[in-house]
N, C-alpha and C. Protein backbone atom coordinates (compact mmCIF):
# COMPACT_ATOMS: atom_id res chain seq x y z
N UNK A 1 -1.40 39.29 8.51
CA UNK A 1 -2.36 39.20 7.43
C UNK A 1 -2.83 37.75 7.26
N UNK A 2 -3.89 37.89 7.20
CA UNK A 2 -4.74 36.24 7.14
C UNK A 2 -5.26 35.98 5.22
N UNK A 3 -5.09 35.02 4.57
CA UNK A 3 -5.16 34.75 3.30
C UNK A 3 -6.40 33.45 3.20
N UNK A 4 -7.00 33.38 2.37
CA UNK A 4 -7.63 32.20 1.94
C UNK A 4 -7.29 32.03 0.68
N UNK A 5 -7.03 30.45 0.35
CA UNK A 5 -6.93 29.64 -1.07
C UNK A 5 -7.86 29.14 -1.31
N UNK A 6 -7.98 29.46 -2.67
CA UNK A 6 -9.74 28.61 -3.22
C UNK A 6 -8.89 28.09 -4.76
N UNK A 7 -8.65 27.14 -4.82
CA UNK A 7 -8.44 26.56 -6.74
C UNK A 7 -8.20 25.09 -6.47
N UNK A 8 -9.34 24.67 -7.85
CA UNK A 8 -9.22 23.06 -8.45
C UNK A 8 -7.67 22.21 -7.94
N UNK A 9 -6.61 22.91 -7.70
CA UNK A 9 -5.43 21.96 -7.86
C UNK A 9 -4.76 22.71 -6.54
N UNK A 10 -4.46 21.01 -5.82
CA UNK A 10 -4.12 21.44 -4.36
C UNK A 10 -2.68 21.35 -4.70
N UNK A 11 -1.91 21.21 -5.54
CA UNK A 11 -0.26 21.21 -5.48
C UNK A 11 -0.21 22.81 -6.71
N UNK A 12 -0.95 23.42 -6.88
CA UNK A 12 -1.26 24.73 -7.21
C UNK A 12 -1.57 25.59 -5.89
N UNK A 13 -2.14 25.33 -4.85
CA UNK A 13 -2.43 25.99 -3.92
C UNK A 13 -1.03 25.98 -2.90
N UNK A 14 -0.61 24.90 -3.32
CA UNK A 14 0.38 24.74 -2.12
C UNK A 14 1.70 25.05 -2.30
N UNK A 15 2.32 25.51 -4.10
CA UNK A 15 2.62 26.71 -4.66
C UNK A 15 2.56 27.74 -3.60
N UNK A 16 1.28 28.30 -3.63
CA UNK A 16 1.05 29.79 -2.95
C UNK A 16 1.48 29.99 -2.03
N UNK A 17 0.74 28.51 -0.89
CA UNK A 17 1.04 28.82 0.26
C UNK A 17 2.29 28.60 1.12
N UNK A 18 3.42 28.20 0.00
CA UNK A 18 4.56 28.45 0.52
C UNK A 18 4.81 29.95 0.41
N UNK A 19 5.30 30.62 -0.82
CA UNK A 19 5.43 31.83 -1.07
C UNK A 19 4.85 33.11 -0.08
N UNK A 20 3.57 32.49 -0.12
CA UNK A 20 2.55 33.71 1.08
C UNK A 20 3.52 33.26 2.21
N UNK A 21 3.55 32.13 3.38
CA UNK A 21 4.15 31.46 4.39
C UNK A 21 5.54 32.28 4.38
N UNK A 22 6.26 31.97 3.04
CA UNK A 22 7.73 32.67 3.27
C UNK A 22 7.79 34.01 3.51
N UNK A 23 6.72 34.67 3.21
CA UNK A 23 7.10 36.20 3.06
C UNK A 23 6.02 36.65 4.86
N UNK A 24 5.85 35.88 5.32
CA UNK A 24 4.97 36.30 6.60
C UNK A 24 3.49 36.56 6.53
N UNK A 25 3.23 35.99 5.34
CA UNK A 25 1.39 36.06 5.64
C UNK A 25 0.93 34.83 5.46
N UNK A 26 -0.42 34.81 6.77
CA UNK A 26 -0.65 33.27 6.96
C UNK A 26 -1.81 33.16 6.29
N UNK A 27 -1.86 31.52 6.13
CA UNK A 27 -2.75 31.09 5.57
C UNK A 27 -3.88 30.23 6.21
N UNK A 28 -5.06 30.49 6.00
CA UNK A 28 -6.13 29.94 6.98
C UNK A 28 -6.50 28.86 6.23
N UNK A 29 -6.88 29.27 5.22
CA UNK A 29 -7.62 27.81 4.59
C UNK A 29 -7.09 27.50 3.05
N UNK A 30 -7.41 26.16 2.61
CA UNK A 30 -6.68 26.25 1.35
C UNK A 30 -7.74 24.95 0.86
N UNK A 31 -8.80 25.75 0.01
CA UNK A 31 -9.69 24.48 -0.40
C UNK A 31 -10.39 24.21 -2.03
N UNK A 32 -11.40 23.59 -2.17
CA UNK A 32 -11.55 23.61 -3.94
C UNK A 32 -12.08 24.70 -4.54
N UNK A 33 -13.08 25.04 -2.96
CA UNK A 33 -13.66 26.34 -4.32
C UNK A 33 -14.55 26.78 -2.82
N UNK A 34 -15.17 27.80 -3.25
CA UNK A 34 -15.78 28.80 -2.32
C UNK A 34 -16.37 28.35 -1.07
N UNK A 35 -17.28 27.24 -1.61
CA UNK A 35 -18.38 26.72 -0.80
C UNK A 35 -17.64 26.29 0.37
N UNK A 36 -16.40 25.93 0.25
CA UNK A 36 -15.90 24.91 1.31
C UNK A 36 -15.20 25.99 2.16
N UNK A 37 -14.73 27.09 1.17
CA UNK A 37 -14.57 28.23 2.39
C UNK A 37 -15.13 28.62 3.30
N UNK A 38 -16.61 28.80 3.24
CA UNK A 38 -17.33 29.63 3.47
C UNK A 38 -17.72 29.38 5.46
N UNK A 39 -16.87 28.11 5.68
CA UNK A 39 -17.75 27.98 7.24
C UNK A 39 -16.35 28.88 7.66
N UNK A 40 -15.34 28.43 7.29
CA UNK A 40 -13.73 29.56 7.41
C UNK A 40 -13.70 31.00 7.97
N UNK A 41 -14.44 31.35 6.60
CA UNK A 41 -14.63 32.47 6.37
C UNK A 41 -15.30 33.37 7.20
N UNK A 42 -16.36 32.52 7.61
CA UNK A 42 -17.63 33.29 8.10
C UNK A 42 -17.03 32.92 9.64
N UNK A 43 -16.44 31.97 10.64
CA UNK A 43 -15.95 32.50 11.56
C UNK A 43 -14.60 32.97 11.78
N UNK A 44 -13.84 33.22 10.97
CA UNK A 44 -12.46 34.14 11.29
C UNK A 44 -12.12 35.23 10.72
N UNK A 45 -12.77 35.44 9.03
CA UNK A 45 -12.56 36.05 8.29
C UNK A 45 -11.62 36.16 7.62
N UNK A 46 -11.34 37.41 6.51
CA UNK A 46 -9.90 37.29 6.16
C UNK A 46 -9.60 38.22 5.08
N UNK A 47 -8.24 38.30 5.29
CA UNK A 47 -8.08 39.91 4.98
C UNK A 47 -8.02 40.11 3.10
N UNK A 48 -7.44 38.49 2.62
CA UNK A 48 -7.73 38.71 1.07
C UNK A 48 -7.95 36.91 0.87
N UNK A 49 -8.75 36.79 -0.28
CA UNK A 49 -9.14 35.32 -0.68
C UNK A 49 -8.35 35.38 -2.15
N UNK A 50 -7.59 34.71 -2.32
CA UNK A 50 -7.21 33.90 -3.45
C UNK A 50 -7.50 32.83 -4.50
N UNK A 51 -8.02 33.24 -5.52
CA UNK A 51 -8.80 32.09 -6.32
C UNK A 51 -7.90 31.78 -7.37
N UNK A 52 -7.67 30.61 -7.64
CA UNK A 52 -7.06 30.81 -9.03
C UNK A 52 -7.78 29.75 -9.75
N UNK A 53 -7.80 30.42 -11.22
CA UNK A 53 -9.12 29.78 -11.64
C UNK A 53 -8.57 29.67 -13.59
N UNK A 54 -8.30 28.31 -13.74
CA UNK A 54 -7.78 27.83 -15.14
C UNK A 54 -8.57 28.33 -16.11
N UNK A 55 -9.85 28.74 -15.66
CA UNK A 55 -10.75 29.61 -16.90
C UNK A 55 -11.72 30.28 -16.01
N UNK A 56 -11.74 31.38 -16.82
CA UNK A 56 -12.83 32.45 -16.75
C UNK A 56 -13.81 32.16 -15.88
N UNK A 57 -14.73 31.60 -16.02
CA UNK A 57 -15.88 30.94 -15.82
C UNK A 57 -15.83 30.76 -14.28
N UNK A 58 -14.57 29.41 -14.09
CA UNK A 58 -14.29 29.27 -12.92
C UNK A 58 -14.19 30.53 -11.48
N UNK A 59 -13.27 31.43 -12.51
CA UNK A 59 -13.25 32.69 -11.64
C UNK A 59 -14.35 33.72 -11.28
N UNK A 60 -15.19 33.87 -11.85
CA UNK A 60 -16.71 34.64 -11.83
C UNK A 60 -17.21 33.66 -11.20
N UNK A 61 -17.16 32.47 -11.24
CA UNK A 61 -18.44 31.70 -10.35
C UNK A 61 -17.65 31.68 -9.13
N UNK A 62 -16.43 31.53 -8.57
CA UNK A 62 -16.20 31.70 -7.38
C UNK A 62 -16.18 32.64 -6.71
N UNK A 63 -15.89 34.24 -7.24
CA UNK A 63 -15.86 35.44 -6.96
C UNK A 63 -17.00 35.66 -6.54
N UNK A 64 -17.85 35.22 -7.35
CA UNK A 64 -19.84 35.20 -7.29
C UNK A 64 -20.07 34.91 -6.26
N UNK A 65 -19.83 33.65 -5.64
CA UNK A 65 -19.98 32.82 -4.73
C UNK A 65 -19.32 33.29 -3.05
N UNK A 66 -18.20 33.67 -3.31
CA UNK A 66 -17.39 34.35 -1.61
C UNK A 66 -18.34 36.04 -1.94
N UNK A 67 -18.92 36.91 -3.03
CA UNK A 67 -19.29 37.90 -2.92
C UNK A 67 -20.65 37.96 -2.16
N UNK A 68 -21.81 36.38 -2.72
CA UNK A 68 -22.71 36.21 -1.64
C UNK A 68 -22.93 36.17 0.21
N UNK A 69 -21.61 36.02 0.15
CA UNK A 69 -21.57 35.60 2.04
C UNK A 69 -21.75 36.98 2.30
N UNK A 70 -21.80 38.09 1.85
CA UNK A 70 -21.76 39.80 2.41
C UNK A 70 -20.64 39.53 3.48
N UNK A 71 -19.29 39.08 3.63
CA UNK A 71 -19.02 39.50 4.37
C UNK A 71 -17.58 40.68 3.57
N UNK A 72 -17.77 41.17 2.49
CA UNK A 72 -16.82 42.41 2.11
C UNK A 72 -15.80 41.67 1.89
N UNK A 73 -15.42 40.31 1.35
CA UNK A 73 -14.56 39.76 0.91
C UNK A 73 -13.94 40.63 -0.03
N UNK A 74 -12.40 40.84 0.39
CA UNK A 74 -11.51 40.98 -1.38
C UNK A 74 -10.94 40.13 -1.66
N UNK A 75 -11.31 39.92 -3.20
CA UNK A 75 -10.72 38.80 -3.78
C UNK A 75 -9.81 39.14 -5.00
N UNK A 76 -9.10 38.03 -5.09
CA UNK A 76 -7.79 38.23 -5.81
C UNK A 76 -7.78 37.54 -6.71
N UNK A 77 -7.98 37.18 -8.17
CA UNK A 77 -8.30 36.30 -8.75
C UNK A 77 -6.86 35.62 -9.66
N UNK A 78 -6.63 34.84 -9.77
CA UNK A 78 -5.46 34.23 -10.86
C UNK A 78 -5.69 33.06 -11.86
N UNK A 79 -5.71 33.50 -13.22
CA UNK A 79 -6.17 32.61 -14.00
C UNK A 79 -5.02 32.79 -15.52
N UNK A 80 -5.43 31.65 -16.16
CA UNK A 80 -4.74 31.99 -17.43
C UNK A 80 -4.82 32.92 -18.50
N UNK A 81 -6.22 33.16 -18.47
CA UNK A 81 -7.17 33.85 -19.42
C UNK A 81 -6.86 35.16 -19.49
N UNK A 82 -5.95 35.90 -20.59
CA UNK A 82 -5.54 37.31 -20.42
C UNK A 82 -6.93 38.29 -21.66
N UNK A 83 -8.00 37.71 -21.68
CA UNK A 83 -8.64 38.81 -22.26
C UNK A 83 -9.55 39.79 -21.64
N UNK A 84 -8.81 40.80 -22.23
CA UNK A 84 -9.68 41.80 -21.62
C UNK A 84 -11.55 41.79 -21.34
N UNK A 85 -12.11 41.31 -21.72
CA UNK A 85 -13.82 41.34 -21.66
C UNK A 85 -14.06 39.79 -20.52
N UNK A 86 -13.21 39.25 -20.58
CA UNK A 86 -13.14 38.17 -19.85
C UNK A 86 -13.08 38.53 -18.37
N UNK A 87 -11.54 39.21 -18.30
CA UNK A 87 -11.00 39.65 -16.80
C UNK A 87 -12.00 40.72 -16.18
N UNK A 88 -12.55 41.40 -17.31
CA UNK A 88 -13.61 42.48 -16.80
C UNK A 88 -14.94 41.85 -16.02
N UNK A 89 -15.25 40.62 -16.72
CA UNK A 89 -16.55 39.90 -15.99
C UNK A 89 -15.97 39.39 -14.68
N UNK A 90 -14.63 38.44 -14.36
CA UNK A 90 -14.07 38.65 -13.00
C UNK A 90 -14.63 39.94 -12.33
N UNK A 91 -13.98 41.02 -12.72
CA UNK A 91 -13.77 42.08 -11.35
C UNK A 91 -15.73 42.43 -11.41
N UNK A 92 -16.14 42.64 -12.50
CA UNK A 92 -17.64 42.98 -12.47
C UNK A 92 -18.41 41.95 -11.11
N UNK A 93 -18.04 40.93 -11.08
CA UNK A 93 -18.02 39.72 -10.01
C UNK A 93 -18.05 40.06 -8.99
N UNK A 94 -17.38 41.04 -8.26
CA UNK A 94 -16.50 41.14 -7.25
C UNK A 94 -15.08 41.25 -6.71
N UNK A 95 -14.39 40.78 -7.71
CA UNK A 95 -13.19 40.90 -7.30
C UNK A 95 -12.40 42.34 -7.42
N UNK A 96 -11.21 42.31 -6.69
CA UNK A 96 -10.69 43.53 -6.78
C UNK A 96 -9.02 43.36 -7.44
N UNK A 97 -9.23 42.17 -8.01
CA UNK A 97 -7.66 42.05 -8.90
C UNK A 97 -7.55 40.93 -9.78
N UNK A 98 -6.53 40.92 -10.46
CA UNK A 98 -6.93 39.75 -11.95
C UNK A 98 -4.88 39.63 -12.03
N UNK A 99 -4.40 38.71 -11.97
CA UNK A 99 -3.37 38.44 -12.16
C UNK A 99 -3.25 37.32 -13.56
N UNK A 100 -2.40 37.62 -14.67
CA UNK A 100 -2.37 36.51 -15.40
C UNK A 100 -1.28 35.09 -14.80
N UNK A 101 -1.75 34.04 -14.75
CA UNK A 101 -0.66 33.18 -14.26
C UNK A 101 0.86 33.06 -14.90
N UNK A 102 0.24 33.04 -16.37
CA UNK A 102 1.93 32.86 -17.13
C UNK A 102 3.40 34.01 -16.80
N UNK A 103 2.42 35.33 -16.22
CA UNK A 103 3.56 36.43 -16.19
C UNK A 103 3.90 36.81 -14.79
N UNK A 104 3.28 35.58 -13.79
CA UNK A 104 3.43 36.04 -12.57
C UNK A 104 4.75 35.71 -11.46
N UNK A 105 5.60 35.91 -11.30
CA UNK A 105 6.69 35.87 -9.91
C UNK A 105 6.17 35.86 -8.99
N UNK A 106 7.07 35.47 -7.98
CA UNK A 106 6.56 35.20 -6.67
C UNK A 106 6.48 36.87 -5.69
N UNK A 107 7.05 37.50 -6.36
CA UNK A 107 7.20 38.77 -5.34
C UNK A 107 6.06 39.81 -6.14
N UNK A 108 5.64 39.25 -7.08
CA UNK A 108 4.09 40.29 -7.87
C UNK A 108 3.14 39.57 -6.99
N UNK A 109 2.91 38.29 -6.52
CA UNK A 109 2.02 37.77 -5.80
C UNK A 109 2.04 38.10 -4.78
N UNK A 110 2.96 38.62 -3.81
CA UNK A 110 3.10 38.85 -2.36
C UNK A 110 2.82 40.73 -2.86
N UNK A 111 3.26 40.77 -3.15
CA UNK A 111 2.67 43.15 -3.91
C UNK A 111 1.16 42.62 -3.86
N UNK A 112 0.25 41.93 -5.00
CA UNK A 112 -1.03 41.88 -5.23
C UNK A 112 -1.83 41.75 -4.63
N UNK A 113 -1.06 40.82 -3.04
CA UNK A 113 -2.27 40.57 -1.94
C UNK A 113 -2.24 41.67 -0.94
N UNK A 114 -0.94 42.41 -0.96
CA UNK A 114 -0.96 43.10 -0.43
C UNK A 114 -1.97 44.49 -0.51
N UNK A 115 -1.82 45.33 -1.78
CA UNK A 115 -2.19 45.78 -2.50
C UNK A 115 -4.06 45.59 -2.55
N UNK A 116 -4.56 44.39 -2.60
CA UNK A 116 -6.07 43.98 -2.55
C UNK A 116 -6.58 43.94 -1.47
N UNK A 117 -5.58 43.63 -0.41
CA UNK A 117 -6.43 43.51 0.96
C UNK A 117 -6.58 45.15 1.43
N UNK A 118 -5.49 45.93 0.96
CA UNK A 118 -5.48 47.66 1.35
C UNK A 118 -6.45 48.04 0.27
N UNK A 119 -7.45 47.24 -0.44
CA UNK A 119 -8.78 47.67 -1.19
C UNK A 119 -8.09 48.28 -2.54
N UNK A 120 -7.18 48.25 -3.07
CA UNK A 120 -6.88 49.00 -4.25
C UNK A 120 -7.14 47.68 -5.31
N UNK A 121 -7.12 48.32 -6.58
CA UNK A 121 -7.37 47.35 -7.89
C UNK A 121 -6.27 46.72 -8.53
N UNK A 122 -6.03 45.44 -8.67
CA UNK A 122 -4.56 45.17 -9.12
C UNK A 122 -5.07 44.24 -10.34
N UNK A 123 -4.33 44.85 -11.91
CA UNK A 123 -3.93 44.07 -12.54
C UNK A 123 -2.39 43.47 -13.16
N UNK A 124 -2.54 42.87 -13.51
CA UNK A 124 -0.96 42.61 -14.64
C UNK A 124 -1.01 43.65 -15.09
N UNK A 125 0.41 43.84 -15.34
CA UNK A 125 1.03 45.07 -16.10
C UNK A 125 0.48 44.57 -17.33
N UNK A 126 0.33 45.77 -18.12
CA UNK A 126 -0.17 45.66 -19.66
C UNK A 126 -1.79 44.88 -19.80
N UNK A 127 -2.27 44.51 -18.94
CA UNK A 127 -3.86 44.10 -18.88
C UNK A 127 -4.26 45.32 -18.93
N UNK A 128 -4.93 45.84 -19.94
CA UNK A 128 -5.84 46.74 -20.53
C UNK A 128 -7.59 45.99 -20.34
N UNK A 129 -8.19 46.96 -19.56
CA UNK A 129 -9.79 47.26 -19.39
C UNK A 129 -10.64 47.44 -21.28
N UNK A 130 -11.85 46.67 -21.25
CA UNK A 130 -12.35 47.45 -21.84
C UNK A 130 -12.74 48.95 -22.62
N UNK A 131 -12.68 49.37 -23.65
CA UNK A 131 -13.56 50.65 -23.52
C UNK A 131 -14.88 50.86 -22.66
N UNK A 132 -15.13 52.40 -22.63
CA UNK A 132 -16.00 52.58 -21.67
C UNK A 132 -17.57 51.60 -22.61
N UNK A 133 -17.59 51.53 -24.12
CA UNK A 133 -18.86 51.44 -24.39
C UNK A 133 -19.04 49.94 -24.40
N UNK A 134 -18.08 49.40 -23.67
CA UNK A 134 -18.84 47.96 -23.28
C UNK A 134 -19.80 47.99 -22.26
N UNK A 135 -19.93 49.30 -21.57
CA UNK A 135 -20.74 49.02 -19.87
C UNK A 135 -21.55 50.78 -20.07
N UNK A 136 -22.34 50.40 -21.14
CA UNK A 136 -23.26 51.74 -20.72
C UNK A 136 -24.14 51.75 -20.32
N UNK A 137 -24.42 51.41 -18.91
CA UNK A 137 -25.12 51.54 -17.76
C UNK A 137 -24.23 52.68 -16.55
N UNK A 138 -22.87 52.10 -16.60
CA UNK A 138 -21.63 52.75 -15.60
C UNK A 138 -21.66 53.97 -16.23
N UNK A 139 -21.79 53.90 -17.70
CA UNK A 139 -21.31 55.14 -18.25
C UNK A 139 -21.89 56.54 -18.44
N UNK A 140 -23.19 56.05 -18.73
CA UNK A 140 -24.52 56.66 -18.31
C UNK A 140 -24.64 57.62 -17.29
N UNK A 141 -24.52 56.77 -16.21
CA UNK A 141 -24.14 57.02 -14.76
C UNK A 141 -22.80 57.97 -14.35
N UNK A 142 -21.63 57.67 -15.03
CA UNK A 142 -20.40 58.75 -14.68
C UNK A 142 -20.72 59.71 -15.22
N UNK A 143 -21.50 59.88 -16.56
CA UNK A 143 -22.01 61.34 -17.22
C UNK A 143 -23.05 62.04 -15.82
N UNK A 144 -23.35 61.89 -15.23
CA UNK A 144 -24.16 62.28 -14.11
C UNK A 144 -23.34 62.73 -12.67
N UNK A 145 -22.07 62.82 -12.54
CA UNK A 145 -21.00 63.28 -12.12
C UNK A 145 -20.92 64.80 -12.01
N UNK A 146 -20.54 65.18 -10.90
CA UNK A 146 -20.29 66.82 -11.03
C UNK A 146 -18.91 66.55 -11.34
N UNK A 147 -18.30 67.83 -11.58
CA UNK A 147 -16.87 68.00 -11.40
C UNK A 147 -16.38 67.82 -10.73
N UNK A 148 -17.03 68.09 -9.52
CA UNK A 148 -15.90 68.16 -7.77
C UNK A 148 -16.32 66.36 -7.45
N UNK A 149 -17.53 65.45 -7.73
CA UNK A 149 -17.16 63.93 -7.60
C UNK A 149 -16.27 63.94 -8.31
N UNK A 150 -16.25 63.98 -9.83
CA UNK A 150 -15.51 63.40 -10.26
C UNK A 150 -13.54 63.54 -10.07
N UNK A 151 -13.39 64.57 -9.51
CA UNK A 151 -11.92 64.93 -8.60
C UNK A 151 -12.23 63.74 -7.51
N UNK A 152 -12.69 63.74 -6.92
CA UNK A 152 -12.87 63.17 -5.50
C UNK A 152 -12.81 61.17 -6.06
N UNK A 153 -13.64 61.09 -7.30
CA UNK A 153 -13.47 59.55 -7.76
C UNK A 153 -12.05 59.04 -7.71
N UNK A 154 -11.55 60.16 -8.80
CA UNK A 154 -9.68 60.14 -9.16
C UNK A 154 -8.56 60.20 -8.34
N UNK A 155 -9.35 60.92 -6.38
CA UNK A 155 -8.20 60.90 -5.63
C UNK A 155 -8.35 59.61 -4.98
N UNK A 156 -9.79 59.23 -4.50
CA UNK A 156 -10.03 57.75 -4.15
C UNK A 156 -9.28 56.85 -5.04
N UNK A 157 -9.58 56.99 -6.19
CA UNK A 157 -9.29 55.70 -7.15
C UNK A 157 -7.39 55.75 -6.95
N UNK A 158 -6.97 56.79 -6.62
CA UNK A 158 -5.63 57.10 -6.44
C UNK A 158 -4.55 56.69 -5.03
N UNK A 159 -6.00 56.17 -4.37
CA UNK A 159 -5.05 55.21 -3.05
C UNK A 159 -5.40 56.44 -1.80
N UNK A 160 -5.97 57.85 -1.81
CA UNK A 160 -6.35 59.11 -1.28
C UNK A 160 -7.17 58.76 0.06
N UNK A 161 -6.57 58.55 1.32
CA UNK A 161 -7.53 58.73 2.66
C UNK A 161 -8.79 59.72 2.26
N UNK A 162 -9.62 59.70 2.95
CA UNK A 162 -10.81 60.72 2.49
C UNK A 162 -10.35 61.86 3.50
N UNK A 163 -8.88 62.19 4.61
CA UNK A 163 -8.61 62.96 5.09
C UNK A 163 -7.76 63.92 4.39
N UNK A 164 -7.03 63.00 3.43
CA UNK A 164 -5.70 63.62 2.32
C UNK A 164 -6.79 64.31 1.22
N UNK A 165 -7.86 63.32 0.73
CA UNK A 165 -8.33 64.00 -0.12
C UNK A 165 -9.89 65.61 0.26
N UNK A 166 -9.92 65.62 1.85
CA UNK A 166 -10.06 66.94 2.28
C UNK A 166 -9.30 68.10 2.12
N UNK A 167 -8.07 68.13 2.46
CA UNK A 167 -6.72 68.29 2.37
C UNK A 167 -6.55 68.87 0.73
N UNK A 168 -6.14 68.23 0.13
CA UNK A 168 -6.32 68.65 -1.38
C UNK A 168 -6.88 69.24 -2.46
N UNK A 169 -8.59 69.11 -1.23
CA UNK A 169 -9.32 69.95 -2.20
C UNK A 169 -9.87 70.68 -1.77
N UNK A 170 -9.32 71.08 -0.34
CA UNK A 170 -9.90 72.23 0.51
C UNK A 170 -10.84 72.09 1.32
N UNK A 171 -11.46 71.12 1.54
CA UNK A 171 -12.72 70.76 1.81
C UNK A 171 -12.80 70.08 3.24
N UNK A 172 -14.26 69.76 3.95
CA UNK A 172 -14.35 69.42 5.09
C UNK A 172 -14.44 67.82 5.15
N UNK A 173 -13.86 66.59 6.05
CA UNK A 173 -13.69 65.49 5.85
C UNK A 173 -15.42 64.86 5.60
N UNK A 174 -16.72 65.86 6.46
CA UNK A 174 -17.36 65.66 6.07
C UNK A 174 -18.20 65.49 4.50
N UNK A 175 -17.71 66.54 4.12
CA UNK A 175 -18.25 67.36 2.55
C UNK A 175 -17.60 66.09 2.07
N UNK A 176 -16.43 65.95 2.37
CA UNK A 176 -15.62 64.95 1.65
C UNK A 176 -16.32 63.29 1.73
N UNK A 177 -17.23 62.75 2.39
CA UNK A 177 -17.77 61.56 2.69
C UNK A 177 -18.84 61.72 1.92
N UNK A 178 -19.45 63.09 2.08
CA UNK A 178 -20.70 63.47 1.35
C UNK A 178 -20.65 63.11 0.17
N UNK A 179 -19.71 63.39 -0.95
CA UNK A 179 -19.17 62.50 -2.20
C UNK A 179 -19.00 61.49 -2.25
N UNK A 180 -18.38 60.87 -1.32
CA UNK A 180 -18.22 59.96 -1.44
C UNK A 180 -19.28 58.77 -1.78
N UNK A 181 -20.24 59.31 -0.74
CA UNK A 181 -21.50 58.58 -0.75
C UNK A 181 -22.32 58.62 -1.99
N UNK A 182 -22.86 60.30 -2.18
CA UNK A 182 -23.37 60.04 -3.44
C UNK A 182 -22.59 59.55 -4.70
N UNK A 183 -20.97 59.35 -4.50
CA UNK A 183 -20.62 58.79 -5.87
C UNK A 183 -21.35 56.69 -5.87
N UNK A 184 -21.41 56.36 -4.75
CA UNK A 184 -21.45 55.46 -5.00
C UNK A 184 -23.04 55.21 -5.73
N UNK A 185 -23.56 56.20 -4.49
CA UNK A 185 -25.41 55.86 -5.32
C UNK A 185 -25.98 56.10 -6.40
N UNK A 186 -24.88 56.87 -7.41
CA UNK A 186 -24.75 57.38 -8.42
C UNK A 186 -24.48 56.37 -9.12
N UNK A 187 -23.35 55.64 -8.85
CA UNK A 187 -22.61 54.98 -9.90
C UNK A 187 -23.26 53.08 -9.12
N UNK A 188 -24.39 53.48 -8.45
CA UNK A 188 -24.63 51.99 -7.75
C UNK A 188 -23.69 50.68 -7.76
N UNK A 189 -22.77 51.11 -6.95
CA UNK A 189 -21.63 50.07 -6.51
C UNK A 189 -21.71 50.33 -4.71
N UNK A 190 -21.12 49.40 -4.04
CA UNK A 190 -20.55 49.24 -2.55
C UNK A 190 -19.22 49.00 -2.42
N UNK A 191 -18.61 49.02 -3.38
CA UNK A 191 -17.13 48.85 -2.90
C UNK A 191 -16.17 49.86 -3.72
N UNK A 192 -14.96 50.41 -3.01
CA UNK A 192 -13.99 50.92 -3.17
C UNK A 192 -13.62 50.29 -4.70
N UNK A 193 -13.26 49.20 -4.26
CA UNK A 193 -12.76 48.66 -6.17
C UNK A 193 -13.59 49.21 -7.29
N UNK A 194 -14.73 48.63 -7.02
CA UNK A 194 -16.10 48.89 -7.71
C UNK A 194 -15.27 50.75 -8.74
N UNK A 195 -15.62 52.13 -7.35
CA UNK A 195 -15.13 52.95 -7.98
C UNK A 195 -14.08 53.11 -8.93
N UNK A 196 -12.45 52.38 -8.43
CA UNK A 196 -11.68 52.32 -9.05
C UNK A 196 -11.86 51.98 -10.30
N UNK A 197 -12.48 51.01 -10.31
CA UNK A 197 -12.62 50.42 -12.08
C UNK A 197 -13.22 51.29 -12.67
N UNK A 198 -14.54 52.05 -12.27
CA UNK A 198 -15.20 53.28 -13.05
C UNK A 198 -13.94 54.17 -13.39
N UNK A 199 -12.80 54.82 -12.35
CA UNK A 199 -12.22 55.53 -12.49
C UNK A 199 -11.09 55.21 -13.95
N UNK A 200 -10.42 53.94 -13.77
CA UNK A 200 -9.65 53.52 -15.06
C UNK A 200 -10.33 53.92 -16.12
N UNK A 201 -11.72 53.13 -16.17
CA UNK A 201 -12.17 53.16 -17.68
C UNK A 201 -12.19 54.50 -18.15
N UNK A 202 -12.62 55.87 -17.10
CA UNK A 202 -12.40 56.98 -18.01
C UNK A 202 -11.43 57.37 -17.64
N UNK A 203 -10.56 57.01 -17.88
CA UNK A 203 -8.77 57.55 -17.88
C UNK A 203 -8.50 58.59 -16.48
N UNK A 204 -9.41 58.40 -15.39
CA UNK A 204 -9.04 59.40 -14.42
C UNK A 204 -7.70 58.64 -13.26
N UNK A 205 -7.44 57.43 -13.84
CA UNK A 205 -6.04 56.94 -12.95
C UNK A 205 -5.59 55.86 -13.94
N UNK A 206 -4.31 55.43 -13.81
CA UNK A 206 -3.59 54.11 -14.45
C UNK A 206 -4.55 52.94 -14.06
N UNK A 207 -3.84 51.89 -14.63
CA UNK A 207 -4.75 50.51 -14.32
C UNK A 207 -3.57 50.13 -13.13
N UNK A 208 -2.37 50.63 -13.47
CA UNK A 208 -1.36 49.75 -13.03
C UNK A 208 -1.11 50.71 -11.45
């Protein structure tokens, strides 16, 4: 597994990149902030980017920033800032995880990257999402859901191969993509996370 570091403080980064190093995932780059990633990035790639970002702000503008390169970056974000409407503008960003720094161990950090680079949504335990009526545009949009997407959102959002979730609901792996697709054009997102977070907010999976 290949990692990138992006945060203001290089004896903060270098924190990480022992921990990542000890547990067997390497680290490619370790720099201030996106921009300097980005020549990295764009010739080796990488399987999750790490930002950690002392405020909010910081973290949406870098998330912003690795989400422009199109190259399907997941990003992992770590900051101090545990409010909910805050962490939500992160993942709205791009990212596909929000760790608070104060409650974090070294073995929740090695789970989280793991966890983000296999495309699933990771927060801190007890980080609670918004209600749905902060984002009624999404919401709008999930009311426009059949029944059988909305099964198919909840087995995706549930970690579900689109072969397991054929499997489960009887269905052909095709039929099964067929949802897939229109859930996204429905709910106008491109990424797996993207769904997941629709799926939390209406209670069709845990956050955790």
């Amino acid at each position: 597994m290949r990692v990138a570091l992006v945060g203001d403080w290089p004896l903060v980064r270098s924190g990480f990149r022992q921990v990542l190093q000890a547990a067997g995932i390497g680290v490619i780059a370790s720099v201030a902030d996106a921009a300097d990633a980005s020549t990295v990035l764009r010739r080796v790639g990488a399987d999750a980017v790490i930002v950690s970002a002392l405020t909010c702000e910081a973290g949406v503008s870098n998330t912003h920033k690795l989400a422009a390169l199109g190259l399907g970056l997941r990003v992992l974000v770590l900051g101090r800032c545990a409010d909910p409407h805050s962490v939500q503008r992160v993942l709205e960003a791009g990212a596909c995880g929000y760790l608070v720094l104060d409650q974090l161990m070294d073995a929740d950090l090695i789970q989280a990257v793991r966890r983000v680079a296999a495309g699933e949504l990771c927060l801190s335990p007890g980080l609670h999402l918004p209600p749905p009526s902060v984002s009624p545009p999404v919401d709008n949009a999930y009311e426009r859901l059949t029944r059988r997407e909305r099964q198919v959102l909840g087995l995706i959002a549930g970690g579900r191969s689109t072969r397991e979730i054929a499997a489960a609901l009887r269905l052909s792996v095709n039929t099964v993509a067929v949802h897939r697709a229109s859930l996204m054009k429905t709910l106008a997102v491109r990424k797996v996370a993207a769904l997941v977070l629709v799926a939390v907010r209406h209670g069709l999976v845990a956050a955790d």
